[in-house]
Protein backbone atom coordinates (compact mmCIF):
# COMPACT_ATOMS: atom_id res chain seq x y z
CA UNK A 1 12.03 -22.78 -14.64
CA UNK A 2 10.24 -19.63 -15.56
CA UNK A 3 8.68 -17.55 -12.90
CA UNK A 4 6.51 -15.10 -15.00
CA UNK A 5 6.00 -14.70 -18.25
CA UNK A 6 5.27 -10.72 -19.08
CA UNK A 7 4.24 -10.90 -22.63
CA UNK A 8 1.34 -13.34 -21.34
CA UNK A 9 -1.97 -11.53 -22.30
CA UNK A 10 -2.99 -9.37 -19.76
CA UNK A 11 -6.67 -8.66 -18.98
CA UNK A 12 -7.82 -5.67 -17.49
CA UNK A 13 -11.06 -7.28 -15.82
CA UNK A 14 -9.33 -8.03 -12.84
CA UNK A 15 -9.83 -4.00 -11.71
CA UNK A 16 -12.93 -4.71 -9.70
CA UNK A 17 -15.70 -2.74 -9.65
CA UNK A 18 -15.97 -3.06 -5.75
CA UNK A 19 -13.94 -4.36 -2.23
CA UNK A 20 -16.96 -7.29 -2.60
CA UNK A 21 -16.46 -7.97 -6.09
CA UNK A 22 -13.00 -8.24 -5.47
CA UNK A 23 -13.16 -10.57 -2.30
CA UNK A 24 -15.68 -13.05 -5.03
CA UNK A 25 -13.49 -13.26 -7.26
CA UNK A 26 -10.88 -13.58 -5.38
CA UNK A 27 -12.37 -16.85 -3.44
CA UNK A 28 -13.41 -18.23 -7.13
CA UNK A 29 -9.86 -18.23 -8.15
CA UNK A 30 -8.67 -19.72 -4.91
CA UNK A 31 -10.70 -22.71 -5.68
CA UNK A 32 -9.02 -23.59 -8.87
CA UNK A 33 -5.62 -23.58 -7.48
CA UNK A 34 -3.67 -27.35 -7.51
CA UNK A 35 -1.38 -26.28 -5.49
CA UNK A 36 -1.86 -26.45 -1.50
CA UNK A 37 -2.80 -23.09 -0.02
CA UNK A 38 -3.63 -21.76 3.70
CA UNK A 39 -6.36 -19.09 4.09
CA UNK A 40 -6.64 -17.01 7.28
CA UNK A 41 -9.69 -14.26 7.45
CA UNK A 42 -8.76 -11.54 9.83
CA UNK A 43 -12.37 -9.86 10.62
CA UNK A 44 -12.26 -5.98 10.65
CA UNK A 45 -14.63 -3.86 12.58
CA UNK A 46 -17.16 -1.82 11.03
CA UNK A 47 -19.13 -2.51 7.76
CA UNK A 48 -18.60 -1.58 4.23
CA UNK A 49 -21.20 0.80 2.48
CA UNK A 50 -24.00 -2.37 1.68
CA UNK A 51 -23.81 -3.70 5.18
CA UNK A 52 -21.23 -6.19 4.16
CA UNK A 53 -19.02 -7.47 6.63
CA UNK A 54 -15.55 -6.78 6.30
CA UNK A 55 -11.97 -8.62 6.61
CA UNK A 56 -8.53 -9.03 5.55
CA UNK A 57 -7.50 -12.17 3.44
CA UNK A 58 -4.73 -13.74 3.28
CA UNK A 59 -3.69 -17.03 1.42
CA UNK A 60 -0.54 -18.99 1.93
CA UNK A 61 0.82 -20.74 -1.25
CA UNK A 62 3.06 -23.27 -1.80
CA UNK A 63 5.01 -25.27 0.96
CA UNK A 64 3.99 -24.98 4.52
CA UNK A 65 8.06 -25.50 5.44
CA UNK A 66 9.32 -23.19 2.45
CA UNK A 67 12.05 -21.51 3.39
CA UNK A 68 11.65 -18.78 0.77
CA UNK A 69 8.33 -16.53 1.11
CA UNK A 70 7.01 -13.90 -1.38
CA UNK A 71 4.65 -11.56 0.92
CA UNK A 72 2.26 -9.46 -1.78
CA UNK A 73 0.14 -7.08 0.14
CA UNK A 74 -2.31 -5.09 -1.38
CA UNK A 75 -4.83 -2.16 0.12
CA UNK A 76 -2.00 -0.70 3.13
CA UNK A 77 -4.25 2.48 2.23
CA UNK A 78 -7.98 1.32 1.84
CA UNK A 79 -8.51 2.75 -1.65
CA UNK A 80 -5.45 1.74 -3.14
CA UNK A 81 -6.38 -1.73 -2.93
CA UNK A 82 -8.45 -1.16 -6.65
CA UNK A 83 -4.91 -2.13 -8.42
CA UNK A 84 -3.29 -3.94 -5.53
CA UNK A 85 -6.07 -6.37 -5.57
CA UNK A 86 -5.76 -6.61 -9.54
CA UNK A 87 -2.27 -7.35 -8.95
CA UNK A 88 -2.93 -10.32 -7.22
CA UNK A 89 -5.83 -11.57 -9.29
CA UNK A 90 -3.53 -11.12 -12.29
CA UNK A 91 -1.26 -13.35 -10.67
CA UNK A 92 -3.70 -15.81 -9.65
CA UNK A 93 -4.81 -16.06 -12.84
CA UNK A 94 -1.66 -16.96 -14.21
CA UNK A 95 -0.91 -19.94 -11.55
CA UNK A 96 -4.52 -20.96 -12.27
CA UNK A 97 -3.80 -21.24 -16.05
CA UNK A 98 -0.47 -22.41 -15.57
CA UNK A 99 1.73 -19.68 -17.02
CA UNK A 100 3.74 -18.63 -14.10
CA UNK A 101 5.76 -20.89 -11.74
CA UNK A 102 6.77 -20.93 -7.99
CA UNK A 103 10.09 -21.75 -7.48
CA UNK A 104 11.26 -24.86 -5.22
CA UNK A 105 11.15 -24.12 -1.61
CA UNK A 106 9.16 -21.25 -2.23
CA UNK A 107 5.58 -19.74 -0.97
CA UNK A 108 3.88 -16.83 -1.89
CA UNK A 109 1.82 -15.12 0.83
CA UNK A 110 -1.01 -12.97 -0.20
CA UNK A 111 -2.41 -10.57 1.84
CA UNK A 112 -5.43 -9.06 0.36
CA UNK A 113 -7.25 -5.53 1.64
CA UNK A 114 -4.80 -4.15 4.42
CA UNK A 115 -7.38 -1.92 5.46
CA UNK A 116 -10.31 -3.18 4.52
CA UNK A 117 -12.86 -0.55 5.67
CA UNK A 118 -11.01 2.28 3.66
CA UNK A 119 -10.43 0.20 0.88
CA UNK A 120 -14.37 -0.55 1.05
CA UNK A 121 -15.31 3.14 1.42
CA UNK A 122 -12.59 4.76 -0.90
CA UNK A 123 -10.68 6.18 1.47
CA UNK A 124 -6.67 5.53 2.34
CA UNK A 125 -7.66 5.23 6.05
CA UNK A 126 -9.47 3.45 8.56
CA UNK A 127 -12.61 4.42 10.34
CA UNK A 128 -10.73 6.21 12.83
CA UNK A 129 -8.70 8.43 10.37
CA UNK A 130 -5.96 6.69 11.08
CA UNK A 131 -3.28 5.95 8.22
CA UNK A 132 -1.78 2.17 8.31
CA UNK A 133 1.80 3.52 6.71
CA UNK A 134 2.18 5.78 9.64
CA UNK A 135 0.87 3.84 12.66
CA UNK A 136 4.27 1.98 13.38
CA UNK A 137 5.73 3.48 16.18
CA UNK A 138 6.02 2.55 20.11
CA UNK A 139 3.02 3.77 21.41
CA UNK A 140 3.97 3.67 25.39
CA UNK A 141 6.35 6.57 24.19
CA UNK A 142 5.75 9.96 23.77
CA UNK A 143 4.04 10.63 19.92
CA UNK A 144 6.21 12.22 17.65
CA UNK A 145 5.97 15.60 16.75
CA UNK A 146 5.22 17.20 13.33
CA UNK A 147 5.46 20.83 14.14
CA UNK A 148 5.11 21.50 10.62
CA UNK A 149 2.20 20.29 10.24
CA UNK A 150 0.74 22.19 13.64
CA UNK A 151 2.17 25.34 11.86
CA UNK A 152 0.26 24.68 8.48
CA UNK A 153 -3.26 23.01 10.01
CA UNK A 154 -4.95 25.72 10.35
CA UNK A 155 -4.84 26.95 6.28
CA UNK A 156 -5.32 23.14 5.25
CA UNK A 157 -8.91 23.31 6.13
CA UNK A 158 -10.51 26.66 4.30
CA UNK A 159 -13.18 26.13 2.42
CA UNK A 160 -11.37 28.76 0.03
CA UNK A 161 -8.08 26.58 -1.35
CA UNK A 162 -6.69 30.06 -2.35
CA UNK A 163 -5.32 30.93 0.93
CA UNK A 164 -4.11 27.48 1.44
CA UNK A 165 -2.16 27.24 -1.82
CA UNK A 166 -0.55 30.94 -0.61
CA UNK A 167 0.35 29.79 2.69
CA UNK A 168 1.57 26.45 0.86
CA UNK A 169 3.64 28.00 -1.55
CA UNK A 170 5.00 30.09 0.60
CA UNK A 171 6.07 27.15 3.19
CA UNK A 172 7.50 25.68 0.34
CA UNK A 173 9.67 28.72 -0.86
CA UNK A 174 10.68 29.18 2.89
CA UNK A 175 11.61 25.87 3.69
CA UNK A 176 11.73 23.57 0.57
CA UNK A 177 9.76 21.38 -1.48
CA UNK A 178 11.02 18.27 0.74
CA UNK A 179 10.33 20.23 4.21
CA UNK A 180 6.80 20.69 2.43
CA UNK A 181 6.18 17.13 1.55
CA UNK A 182 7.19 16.08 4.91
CA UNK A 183 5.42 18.69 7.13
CA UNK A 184 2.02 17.06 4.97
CA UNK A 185 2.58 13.47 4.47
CA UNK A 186 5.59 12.75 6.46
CA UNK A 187 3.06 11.93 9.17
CA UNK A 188 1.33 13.75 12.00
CA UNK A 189 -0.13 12.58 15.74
CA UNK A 190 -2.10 15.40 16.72
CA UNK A 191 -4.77 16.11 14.51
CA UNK A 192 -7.08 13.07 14.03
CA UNK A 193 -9.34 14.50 11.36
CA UNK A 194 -6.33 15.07 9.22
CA UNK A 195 -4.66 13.13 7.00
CA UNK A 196 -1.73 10.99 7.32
CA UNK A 197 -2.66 10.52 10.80
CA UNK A 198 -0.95 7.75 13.08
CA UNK A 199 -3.31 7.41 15.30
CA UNK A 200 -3.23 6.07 19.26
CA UNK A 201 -2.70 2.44 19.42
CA UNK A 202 -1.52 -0.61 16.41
CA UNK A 203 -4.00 -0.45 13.71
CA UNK A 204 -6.07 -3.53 12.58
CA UNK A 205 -3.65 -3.86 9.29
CA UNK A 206 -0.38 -3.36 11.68
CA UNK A 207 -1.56 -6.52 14.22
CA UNK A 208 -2.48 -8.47 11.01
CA UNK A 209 1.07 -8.39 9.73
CA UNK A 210 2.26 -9.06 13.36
CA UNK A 211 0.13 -12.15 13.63
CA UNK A 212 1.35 -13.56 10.45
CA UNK A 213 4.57 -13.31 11.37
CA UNK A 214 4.72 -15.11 14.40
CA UNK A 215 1.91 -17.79 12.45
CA UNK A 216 4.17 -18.51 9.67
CA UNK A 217 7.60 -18.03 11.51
CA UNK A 218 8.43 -15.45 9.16
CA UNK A 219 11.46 -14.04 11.02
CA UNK A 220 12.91 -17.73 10.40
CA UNK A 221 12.55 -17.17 6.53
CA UNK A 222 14.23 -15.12 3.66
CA UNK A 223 11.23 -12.76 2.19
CA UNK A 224 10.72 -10.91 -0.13
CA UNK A 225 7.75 -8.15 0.99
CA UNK A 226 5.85 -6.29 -2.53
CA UNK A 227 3.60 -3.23 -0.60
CA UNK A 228 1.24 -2.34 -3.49
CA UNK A 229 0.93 1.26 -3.32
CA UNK A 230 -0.90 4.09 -5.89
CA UNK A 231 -1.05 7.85 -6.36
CA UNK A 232 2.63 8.73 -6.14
CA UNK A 233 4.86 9.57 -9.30
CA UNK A 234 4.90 9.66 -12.90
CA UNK A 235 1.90 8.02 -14.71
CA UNK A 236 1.42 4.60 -15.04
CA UNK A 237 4.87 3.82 -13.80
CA UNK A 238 5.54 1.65 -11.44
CA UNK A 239 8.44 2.92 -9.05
CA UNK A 240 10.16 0.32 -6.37
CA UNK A 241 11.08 2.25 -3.34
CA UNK A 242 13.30 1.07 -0.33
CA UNK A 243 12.89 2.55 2.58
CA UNK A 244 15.39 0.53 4.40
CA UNK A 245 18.50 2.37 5.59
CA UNK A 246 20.85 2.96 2.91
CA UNK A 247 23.99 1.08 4.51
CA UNK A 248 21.97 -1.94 5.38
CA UNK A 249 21.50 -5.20 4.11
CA UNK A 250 18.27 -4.82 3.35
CA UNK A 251 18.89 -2.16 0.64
CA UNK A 252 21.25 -4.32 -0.82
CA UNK A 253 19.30 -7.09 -1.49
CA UNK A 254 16.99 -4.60 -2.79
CA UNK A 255 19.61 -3.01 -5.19
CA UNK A 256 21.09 -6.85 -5.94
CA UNK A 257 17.05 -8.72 -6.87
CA UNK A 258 15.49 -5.28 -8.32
CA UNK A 259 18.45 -3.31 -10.18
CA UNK A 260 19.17 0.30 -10.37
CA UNK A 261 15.45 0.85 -10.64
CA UNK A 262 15.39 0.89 -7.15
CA UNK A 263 15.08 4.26 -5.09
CA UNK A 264 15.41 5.39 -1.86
CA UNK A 265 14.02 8.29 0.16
CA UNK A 266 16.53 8.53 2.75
CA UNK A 267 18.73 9.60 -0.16
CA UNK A 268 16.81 11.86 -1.95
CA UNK A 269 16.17 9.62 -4.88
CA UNK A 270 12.76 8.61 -4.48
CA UNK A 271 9.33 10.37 -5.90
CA UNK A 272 8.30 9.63 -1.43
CA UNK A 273 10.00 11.81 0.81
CA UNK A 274 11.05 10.12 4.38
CA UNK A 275 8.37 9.36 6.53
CA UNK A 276 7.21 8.36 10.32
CA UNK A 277 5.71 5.04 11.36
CA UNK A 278 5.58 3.25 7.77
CA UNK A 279 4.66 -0.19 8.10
CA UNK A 280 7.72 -1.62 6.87
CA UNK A 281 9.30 -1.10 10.26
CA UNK A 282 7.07 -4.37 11.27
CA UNK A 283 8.80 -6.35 8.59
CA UNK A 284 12.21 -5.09 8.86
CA UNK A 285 12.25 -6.09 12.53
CA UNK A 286 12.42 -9.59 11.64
CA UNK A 287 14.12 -9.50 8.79
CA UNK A 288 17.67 -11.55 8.17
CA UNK A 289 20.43 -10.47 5.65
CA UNK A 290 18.74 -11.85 2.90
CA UNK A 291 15.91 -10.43 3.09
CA UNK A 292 14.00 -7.11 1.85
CA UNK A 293 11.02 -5.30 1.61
CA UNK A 294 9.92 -2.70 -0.79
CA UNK A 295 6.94 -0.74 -1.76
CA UNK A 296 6.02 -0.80 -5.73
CA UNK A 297 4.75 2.77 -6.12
CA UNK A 298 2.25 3.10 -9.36
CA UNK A 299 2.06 6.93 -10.60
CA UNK A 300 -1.18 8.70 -11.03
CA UNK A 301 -1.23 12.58 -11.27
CA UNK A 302 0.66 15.49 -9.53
CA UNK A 303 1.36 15.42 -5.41
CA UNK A 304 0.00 18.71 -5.25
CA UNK A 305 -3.04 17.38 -6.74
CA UNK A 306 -3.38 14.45 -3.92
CA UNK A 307 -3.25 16.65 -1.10
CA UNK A 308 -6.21 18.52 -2.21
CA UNK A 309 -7.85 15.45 -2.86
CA UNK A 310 -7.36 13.89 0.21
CA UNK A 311 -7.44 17.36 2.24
CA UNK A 312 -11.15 17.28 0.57
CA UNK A 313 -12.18 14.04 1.62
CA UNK A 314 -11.18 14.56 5.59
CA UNK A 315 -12.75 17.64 5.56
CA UNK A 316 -16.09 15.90 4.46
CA UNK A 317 -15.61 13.01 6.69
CA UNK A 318 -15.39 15.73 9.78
CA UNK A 319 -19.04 16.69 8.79
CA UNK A 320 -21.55 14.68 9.32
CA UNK A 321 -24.18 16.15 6.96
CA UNK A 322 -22.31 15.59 3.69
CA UNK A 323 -23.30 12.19 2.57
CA UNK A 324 -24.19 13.53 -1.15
CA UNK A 325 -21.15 15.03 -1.30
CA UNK A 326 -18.90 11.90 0.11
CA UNK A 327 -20.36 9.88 -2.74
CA UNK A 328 -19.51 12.74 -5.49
CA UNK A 329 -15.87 12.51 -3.58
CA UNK A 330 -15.83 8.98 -3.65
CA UNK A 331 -15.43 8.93 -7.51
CA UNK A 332 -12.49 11.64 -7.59
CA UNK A 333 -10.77 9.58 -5.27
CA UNK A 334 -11.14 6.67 -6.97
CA UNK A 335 -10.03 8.56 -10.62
CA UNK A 336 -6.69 9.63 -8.42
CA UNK A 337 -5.74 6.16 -7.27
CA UNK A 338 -7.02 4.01 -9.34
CA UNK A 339 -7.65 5.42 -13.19
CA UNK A 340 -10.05 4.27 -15.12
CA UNK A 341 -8.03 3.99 -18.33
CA UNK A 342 -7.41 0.76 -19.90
CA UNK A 343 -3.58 1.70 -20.81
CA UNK A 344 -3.05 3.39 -16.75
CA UNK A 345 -4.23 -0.58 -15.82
CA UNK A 346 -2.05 -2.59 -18.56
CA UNK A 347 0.70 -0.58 -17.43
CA UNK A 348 0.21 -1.78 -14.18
CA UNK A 349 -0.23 -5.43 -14.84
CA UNK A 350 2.96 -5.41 -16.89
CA UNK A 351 5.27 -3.67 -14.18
CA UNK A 352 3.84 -5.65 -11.45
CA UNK A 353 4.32 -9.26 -13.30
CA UNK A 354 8.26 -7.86 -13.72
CA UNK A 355 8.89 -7.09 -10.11
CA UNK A 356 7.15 -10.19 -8.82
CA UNK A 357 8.83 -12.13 -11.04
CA UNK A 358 12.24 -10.30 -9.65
CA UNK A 359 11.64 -11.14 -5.82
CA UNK A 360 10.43 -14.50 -6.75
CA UNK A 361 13.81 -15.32 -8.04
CA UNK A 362 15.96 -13.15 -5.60
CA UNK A 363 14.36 -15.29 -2.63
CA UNK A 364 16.13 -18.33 -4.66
């Protein structure tokens, strides 16, 4: 049986334009599937930028008593749902023309647009600031502390970047390039006009994953979880990252389905540096021996580059009279996560169709 076929043609028109486009033609597709699917809607509060209302899809496919399941999530952060969401057209493209195969006992559940009101306003975040991949903690316990981060917040917001960078640089020359990367993206609880910010309480995306678990009676099941993630790493490529403990069995069911590509913060050998609150932590909970999940990582430009990217776009969201200059910010932020180059986009196709295709046959 073949699960995927990579040298199929691959077709760049699944990039949507939009988080609406996307949804349409996501629905279209759905309708020329043979095979028996589930759809759940999760509504999201807020709106997107036309009025539109917004929500998280997901689509079961395949068996209702598989005992195999291939989660695919796409848009964790909002904006990086642009080529998450292409991944999964891509794929539905190829079960709608027949080119790619579920294997026996199998299902494939897609969840599509995380966080839908980031991924609807370009932004990795939610309307409260708060960032999915670092919301997954016990909140009746005290928040953790990023003293780090409380050391650095008051350069990251100049409207000069000079004195930043200085204050940066020298952090980094102090401490480390690592101790840098973790003091601004490891994840912070205090400051929620920052970025990377946990927030309070479970996030909309977090309680979606926990009601799909307990609907499907995932924790019963061997999975395979694909969180499609952009903007970290070489260019165009797609890294698979594990951040399950190192000694676990999770990590070696990574390292058995996924090869030596497979890399691992907690060890130093990943382009991500360890991090509070990821969402994997939901998934993990309920996950047996045979079981993994992994983020697939596609590279855009340099780190230092994101964080004044993003360090831009929460200092214009803490303003209310900068709607011009959101929109102008809009398009960088797109450009960072989500290239608009044809080659950036085949590259991502191609990687993703090999890594599905590898957890669809490591559930077997």
């Amino acid at each position: 049986m073949s699960y995927c076929l990579p040298f199929a043609a691959i077709d760049t028109r699944v990039f949507s334009d939009s988080y609406a486009v996307a949804l349409q033609c996501r629905a279209e597709l759905l309708t020329k599937l043979s095979c028996p699917i589930q759809s759940v809607p999760y509504l999201c509060s807020g709106t997107g930028p036309q009025g539109e209302q917004l929500i998280t899809d997901t689509v079961w496919i395949g068996p209702e008593n598989a005992s195999r399941v291939l989660v695919l999530i796409a848009g964790t952060h909002g904006i990086e749902g642009f080529a998450g969401s292409a991944v999964q057209l891509d794929m539905l493209n190829l079960l709608v023309e027949g080119l790619i195969d579920i294997p026996d006992h199998t299902a494939v559940l897609m969840v599509h647009a995380l966080t839908p009101w980031g991924y609807a306003w370009q932004r990795r975040c939610d309307a409260k600031g708060v960032d999915l991949n670092r919301n997954v903690i016990d909140f009746s316990r005290s928040l953790p502390e990023n003293k780090a981060y409380d050391l650095l917040k008051s350069t990251l917001y100049l409207a000069d970047s000079s004195p930043r960078k200085i204050a940066l640089a020298e952090f980094e020359q102090q401490h480390g390039r690592v101790a840098l990367e973790i003091a601004l993206s490891g994840g912070q609880y205090s400051d929620p006009t920052g970025p990377f910010y946990g927030g309070t309480a479970p996030a909309h995306g977090r309680l979606v994953c926990e009601d799909l678990i307990q609907r499907y009676a995932l924790q019963q099941r061997y999975l395979a979880v694909i969180d499609l993630h952009t903007g970290l790493g070489p260019y165009g490529y797609g890294e698979i990252i594990c951040d399950h403990q190192p000694d676990s069995a999770g990590t070696r069911a990574a390292q058995h389905w996924y090869g030596d590509s497979v890399t691992l913060p907690l060890l130093g050998t990943s382009s991500s540096v360890p991090k509070t609150g990821l969402l994997d932590y939901v998934w993990h909970a309920i996950m047996n021996e045979r079981s993994c999940y992994v983020t697939l990582e596609f590279g855009t430009f340099s780190t230092d580059q994101l964080f004044e990217i993003l360090l831009r776009d929460h200092q214009l969201w803490s303003q209310d009279d900068n709607e011009l200059a959101r929109l102008k910010h809009r398009k960088i932020m797109r450009h960072h996560f989500c290239p608009n180059d044809q080659a950036w986009q085949e590259l991502v196709l191609f990687r993703a169709r090999q890594v599905i295709a590898q957890g669809l046959q490591g559930t077997c």
